[in-house]
C-alpha atoms as a PDB file:
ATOM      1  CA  UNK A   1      -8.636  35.909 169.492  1.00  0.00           C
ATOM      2  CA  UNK A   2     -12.277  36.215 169.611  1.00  0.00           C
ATOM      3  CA  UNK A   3     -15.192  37.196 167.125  1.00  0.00           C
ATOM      4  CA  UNK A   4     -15.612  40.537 168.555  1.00  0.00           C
ATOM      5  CA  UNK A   5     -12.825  41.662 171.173  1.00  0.00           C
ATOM      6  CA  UNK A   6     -15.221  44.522 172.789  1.00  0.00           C
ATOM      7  CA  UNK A   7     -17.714  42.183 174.137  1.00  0.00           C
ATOM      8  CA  UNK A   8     -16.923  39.728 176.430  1.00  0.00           C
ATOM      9  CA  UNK A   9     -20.070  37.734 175.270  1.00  0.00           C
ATOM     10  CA  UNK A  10     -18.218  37.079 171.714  1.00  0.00           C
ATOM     11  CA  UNK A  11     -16.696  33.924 172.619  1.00  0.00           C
ATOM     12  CA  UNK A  12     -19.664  31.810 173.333  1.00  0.00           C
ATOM     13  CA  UNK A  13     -21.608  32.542 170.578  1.00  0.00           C
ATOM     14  CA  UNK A  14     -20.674  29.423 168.806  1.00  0.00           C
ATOM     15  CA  UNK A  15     -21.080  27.330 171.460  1.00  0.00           C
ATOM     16  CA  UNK A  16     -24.111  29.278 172.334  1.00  0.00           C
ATOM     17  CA  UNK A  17     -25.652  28.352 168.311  1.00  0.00           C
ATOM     18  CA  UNK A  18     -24.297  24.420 168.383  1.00  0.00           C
ATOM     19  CA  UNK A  19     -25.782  24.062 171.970  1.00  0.00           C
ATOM     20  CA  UNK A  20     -22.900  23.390 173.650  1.00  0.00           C
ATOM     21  CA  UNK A  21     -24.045  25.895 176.687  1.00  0.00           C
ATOM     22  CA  UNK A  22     -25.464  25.254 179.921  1.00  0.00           C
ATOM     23  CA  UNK A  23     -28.880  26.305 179.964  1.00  0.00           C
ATOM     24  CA  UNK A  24     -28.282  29.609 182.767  1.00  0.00           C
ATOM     25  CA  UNK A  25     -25.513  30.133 180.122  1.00  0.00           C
ATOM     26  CA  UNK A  26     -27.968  30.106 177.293  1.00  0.00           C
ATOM     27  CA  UNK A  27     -30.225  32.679 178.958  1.00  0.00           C
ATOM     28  CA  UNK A  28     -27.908  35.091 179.713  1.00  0.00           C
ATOM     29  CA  UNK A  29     -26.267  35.315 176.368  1.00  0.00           C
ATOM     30  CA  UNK A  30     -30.009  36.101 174.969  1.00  0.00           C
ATOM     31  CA  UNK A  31     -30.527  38.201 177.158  1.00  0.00           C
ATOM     32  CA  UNK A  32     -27.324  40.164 176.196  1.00  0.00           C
ATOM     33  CA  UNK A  33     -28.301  39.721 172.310  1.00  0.00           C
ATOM     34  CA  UNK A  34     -31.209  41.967 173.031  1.00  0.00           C
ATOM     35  CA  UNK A  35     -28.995  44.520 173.885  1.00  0.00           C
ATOM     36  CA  UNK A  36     -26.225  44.083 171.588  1.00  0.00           C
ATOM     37  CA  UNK A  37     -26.581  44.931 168.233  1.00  0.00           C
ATOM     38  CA  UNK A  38     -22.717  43.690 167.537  1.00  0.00           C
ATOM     39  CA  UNK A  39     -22.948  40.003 168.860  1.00  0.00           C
ATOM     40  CA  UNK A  40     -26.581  40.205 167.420  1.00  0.00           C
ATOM     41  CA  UNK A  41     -24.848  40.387 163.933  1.00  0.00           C
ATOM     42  CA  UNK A  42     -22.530  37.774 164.598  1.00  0.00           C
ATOM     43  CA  UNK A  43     -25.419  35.173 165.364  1.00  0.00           C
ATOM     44  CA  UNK A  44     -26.736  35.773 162.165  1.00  0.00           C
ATOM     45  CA  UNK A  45     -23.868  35.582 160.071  1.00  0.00           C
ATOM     46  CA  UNK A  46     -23.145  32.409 161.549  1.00  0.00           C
ATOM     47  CA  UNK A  47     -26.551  30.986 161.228  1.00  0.00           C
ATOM     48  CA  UNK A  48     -26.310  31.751 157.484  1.00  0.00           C
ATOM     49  CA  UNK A  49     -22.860  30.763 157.298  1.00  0.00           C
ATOM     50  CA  UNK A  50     -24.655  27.024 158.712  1.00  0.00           C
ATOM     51  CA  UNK A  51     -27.478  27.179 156.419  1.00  0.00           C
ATOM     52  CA  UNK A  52     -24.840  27.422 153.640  1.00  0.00           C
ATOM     53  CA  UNK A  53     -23.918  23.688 154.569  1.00  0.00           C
ATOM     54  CA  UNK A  54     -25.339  21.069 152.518  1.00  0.00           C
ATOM     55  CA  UNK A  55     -25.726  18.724 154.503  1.00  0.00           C
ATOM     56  CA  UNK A  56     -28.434  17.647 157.426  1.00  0.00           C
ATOM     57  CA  UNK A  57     -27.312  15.891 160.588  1.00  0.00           C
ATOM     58  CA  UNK A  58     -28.414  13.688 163.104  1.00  0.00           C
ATOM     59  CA  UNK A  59     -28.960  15.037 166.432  1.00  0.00           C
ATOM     60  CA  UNK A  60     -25.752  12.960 167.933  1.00  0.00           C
ATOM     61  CA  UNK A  61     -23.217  13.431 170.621  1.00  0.00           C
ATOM     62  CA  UNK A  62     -19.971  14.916 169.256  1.00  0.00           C
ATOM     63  CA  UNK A  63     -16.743  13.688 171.148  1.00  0.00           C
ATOM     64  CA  UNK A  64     -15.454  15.744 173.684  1.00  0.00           C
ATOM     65  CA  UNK A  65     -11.781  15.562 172.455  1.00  0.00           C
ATOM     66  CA  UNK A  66     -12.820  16.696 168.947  1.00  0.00           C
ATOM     67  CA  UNK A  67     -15.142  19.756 170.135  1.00  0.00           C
ATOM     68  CA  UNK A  68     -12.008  20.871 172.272  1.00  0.00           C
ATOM     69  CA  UNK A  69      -9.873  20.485 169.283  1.00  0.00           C
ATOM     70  CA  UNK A  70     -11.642  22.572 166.817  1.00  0.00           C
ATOM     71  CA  UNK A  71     -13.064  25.145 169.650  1.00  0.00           C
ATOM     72  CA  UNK A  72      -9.232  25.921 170.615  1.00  0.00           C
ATOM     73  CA  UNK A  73      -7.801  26.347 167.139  1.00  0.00           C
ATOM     74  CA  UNK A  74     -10.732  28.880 166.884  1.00  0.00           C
ATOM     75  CA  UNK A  75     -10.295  30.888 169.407  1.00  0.00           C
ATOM     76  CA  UNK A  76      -6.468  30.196 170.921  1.00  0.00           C
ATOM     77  CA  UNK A  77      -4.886  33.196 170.906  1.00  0.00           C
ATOM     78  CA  UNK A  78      -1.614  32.965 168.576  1.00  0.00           C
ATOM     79  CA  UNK A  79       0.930  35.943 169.099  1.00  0.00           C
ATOM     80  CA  UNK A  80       2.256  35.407 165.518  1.00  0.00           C
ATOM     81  CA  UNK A  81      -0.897  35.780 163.823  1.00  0.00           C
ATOM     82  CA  UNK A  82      -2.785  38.113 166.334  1.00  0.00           C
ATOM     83  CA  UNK A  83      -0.571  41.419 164.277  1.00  0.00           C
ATOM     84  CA  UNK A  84      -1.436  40.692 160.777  1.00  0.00           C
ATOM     85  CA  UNK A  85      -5.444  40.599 161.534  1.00  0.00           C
ATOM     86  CA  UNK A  86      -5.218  43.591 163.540  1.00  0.00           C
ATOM     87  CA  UNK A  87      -2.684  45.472 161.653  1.00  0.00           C
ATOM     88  CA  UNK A  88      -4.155  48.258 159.313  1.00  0.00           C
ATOM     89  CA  UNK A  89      -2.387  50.337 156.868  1.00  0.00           C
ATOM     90  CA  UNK A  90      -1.231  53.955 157.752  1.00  0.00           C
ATOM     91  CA  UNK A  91      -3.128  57.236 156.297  1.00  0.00           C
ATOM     92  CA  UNK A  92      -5.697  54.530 154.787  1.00  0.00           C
ATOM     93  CA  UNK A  93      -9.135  54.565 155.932  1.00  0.00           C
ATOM     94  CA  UNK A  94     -10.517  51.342 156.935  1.00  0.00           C
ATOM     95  CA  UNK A  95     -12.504  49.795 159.877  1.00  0.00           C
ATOM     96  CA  UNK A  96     -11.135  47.059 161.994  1.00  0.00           C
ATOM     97  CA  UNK A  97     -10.348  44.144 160.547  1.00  0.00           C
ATOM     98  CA  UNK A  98     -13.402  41.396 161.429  1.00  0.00           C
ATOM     99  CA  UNK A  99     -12.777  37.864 161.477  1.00  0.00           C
ATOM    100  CA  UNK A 100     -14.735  36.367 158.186  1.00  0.00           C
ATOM    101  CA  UNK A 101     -17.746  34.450 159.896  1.00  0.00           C
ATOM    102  CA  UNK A 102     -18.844  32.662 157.034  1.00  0.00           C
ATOM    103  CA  UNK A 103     -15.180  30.632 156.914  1.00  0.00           C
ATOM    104  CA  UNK A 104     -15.066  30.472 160.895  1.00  0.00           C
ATOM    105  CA  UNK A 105     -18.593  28.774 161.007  1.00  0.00           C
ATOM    106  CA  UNK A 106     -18.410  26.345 157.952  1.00  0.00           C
ATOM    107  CA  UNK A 107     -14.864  25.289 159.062  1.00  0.00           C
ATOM    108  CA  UNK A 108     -16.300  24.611 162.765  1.00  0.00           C
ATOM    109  CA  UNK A 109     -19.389  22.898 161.903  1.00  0.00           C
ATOM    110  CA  UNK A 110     -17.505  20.694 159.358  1.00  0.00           C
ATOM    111  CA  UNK A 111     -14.996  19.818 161.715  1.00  0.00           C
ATOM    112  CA  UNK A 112     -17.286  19.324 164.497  1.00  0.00           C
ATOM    113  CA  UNK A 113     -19.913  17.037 162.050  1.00  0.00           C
ATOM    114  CA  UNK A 114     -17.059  15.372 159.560  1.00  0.00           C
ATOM    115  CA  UNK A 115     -17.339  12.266 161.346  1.00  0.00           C
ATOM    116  CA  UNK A 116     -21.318  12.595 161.687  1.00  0.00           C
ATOM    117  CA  UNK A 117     -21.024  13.031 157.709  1.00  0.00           C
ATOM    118  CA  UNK A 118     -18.470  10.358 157.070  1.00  0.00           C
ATOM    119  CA  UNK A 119     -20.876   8.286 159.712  1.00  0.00           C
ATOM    120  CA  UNK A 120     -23.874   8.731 157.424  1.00  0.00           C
ATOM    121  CA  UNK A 121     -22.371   8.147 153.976  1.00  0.00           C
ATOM    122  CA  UNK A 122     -21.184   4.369 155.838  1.00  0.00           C
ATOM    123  CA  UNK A 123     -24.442   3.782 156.746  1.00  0.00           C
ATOM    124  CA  UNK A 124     -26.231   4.496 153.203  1.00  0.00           C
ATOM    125  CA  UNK A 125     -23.857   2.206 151.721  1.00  0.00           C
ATOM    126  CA  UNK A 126     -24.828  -0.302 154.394  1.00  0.00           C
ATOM    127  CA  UNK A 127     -28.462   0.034 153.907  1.00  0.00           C
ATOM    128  CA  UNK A 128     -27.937  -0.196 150.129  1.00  0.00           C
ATOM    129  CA  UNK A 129     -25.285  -3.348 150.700  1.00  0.00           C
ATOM    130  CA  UNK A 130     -28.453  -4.708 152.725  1.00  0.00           C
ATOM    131  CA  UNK A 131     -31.219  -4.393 150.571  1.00  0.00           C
ATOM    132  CA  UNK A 132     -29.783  -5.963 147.725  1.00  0.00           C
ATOM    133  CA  UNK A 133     -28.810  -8.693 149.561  1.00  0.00           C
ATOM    134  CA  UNK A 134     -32.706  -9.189 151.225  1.00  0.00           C
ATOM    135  CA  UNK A 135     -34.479  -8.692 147.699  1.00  0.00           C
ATOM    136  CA  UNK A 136     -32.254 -11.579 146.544  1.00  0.00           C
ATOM    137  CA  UNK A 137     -34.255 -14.854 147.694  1.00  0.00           C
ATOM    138  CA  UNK A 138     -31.950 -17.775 149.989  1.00  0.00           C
ATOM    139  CA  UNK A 139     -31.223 -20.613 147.168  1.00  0.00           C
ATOM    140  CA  UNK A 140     -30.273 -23.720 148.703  1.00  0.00           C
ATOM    141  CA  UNK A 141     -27.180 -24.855 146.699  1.00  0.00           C
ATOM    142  CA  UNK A 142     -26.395 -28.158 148.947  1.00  0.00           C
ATOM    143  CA  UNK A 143     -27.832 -30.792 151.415  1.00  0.00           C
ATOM    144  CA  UNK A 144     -25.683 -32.725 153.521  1.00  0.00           C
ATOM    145  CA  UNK A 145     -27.447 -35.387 155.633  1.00  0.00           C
ATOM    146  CA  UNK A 146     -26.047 -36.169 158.996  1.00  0.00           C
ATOM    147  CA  UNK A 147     -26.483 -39.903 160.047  1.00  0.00           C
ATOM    148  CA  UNK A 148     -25.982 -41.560 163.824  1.00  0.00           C
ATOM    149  CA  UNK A 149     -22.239 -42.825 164.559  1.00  0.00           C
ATOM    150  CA  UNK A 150     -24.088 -45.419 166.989  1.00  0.00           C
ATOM    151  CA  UNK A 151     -26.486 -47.273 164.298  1.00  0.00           C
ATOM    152  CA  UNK A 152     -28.718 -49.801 165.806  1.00  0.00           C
ATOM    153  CA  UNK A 153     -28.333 -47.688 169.371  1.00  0.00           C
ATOM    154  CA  UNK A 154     -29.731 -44.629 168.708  1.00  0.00           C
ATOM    155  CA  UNK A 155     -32.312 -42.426 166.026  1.00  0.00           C
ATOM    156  CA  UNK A 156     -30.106 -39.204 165.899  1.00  0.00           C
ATOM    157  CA  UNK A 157     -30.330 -37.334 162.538  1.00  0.00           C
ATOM    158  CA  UNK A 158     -29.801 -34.224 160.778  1.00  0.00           C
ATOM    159  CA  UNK A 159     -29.576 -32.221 158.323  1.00  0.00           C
ATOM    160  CA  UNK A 160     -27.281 -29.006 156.830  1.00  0.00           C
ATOM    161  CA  UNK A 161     -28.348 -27.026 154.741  1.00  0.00           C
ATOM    162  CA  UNK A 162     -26.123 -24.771 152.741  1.00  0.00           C
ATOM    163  CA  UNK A 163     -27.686 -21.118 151.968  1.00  0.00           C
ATOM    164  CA  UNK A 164     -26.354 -18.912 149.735  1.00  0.00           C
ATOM    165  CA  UNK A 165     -27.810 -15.304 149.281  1.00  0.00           C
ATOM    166  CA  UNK A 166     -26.092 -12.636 146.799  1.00  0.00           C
ATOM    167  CA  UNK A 167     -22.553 -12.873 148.046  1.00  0.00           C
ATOM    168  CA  UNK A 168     -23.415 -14.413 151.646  1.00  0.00           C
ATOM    169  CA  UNK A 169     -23.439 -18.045 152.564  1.00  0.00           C
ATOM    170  CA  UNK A 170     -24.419 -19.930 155.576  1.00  0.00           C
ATOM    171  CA  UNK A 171     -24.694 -23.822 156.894  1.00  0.00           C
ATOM    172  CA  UNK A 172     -27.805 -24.386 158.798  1.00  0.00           C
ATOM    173  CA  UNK A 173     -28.007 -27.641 160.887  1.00  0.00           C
ATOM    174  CA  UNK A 174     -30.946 -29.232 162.191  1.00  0.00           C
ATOM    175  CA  UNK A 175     -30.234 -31.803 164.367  1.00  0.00           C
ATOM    176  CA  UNK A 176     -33.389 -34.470 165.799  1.00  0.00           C
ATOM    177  CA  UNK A 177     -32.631 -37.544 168.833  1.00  0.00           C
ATOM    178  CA  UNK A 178     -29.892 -36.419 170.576  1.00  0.00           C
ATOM    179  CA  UNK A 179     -29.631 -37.219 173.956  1.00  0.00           C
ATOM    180  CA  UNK A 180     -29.469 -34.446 176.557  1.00  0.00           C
ATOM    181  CA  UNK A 181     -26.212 -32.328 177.495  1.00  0.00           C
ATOM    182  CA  UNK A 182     -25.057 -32.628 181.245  1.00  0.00           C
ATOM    183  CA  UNK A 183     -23.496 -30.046 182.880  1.00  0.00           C
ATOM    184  CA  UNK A 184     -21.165 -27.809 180.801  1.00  0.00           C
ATOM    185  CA  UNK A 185     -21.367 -30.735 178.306  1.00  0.00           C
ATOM    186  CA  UNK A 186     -22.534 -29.129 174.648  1.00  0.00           C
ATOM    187  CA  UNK A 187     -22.514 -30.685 171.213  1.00  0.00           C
ATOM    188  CA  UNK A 188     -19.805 -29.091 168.365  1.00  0.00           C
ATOM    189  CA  UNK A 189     -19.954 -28.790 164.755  1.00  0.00           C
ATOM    190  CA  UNK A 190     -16.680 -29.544 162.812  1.00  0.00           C
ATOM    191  CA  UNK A 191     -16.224 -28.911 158.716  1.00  0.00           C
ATOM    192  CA  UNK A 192     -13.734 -31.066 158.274  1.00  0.00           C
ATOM    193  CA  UNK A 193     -11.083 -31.024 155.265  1.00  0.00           C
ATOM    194  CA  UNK A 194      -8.258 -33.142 154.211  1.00  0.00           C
ATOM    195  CA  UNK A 195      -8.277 -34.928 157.876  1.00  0.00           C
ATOM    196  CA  UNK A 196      -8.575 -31.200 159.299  1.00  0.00           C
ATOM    197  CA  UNK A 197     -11.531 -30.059 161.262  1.00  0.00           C
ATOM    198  CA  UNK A 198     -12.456 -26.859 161.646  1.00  0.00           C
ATOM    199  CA  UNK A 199     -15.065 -25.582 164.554  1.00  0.00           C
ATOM    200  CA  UNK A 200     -18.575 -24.206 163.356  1.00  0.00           C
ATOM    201  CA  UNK A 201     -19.578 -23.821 166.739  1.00  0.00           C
ATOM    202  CA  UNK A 202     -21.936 -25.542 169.717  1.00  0.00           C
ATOM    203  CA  UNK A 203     -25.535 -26.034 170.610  1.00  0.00           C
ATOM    204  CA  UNK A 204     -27.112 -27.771 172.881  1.00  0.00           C
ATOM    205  CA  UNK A 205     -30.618 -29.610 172.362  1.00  0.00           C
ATOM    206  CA  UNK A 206     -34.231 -29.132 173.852  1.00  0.00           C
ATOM    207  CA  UNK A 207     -36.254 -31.331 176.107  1.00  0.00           C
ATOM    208  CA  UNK A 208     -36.978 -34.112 172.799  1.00  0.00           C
ATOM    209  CA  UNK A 209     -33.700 -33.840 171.571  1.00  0.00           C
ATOM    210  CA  UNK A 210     -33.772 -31.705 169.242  1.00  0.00           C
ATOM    211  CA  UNK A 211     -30.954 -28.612 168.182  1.00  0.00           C
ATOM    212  CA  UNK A 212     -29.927 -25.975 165.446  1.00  0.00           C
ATOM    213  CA  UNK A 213     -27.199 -24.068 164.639  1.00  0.00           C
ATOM    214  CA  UNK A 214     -26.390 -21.756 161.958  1.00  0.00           C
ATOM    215  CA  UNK A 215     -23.094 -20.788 161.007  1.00  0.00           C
ATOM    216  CA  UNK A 216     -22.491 -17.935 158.894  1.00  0.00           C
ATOM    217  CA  UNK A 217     -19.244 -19.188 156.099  1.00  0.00           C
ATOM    218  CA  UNK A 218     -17.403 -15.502 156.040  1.00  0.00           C
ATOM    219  CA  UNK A 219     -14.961 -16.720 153.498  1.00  0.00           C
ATOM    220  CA  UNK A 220     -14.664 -19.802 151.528  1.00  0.00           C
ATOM    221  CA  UNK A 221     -13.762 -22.772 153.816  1.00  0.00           C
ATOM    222  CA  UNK A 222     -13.186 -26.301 151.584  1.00  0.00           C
ATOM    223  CA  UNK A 223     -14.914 -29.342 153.411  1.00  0.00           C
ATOM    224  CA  UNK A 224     -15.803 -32.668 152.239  1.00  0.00           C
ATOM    225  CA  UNK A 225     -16.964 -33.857 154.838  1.00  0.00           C
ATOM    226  CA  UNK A 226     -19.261 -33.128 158.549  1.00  0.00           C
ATOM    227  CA  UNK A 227     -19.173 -34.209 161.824  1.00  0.00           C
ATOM    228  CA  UNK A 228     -21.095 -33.526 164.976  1.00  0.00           C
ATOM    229  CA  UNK A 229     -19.011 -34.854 168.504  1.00  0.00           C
ATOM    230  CA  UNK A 230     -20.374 -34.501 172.205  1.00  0.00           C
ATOM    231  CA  UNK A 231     -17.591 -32.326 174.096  1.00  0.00           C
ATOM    232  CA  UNK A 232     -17.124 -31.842 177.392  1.00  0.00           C
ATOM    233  CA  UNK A 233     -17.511 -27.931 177.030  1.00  0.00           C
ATOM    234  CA  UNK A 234     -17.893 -25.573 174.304  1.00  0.00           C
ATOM    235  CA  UNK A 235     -13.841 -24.449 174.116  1.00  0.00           C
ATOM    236  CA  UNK A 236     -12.735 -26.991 172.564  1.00  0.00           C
ATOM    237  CA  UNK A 237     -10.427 -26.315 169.286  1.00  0.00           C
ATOM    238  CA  UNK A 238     -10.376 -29.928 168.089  1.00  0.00           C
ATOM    239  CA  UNK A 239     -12.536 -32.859 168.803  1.00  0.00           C
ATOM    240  CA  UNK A 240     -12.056 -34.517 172.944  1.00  0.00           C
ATOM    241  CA  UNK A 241     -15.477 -36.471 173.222  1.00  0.00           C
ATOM    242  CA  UNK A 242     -16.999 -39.365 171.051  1.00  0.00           C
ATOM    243  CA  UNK A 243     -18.789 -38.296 167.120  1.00  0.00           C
ATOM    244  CA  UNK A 244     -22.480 -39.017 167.520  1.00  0.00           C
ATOM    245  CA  UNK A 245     -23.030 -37.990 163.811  1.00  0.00           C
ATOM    246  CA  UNK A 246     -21.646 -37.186 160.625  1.00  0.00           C
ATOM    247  CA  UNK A 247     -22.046 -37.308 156.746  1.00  0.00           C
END
């Protein structure tokens, strides 16, 4: 079923206004609105049907799969319904029934641009989420200090540092006299809790030793405790090599 089923022209006009057209596609079909005063009409109807919407939208890349949805419930041509649009009343005067643009256009757009909208709304509240959570200043709420497993043999020491921002919270470690990794060697972080240790991840340390790592506490994790071990990689799930520091 199409906008206007004496012009062949009728079914790209709302791919021709979205700019879903090639552009030799584009040309010709203004080229034919010159001449024809019906698909001429159409245009504009839609165009005010889009002005109607109220909202404004990025210039993005709608998904193929969704334009092909909403373009063939448009215009697929459905023998059950295809009778009641055309189908005037006998000894009544009346023109051809035309397909109400203003519906066809808003429901197209909408359906084309829900997810742009939805898209947008997520992203204000993300913005909003993130503002409030920078105009809140970091308060450090604890200091654990790490000390050397090996006293008397080595300087290593740290620190963590536990951050907490609005609703956020994060361990920062700063780690100083650590001897260099070798290989796919790499120092690991565990939180450790009723003889449990949990992984806070690995670093590795620069040329005088020294390392950071910040870990990022998505949900509340109980620990009493800190240690630091040397692993042989980073993949470990539990401690393999020898604790070099801890609280």
């Amino acid at each position: 079923m199409s906008l206007n089923s004496s012009c062949s022209f009728s079914n790209e006009l709302v791919s021709y206004l979205i700019g879903d057209v090639s552009e030799v596609d584009r040309m010709k079909i203004e080229r034919h609105l010159v001449h024809c005063p019906s698909c001429t009409k159409d245009i504009q109807e839609m165009q005010e049907a889009w002005s109607m919407l109220p909202y404004e939208f990025e210039d993005v890349e709608v998904p193929a799969d969704l334009k092909d949805e909403v373009m063939n419930a448009i215009f697929s041509a459905d023998a059950s319904t295809q009778p009641t649009i055309e189908k005037v009343k006998p000894n009544t005067k009346t023109k051809k029934v035309h397909l109400t643009l203003y519906g066809l256009a808003a429901a197209a757009f909408l359906f084309s641009f829900g997810g742009v909208i939805w898209n947008n709304i997520n992203l204000r509240d993300q913005v909003t989420e993130l503002k409030e959570q920078v105009n809140i200043p970091p308060e450090v709420i604890e200091v654990y200090t790490l000390k050397t497993a090996n006293p008397g043999i080595d300087s290593a020491k740290g620190q963590a540092l536990l951050y907490k921002q609005g609703d956020k919270k994060q361990l920062v470690f700063h780690i100083n006299g650590l001897d260099d990794t070798k290989g796919t060697e790499a120092y690991q972080v565990w939180l450790i809790h009723d003889g449990n240790r949990k992984s806070a991840g690995t670093f590795h340390v620069d040329e005088e030793g020294n390392g950071s790592l910040t870990y990022q506490l998505k949900e509340e994790i109980p620990f009493e405790a800190i240690g630091i071990s040397l692993e042989p990689d980073a993949n470990g799930t539990q401690p393999r090599g020898k604790k070099v520091l801890g609280t």
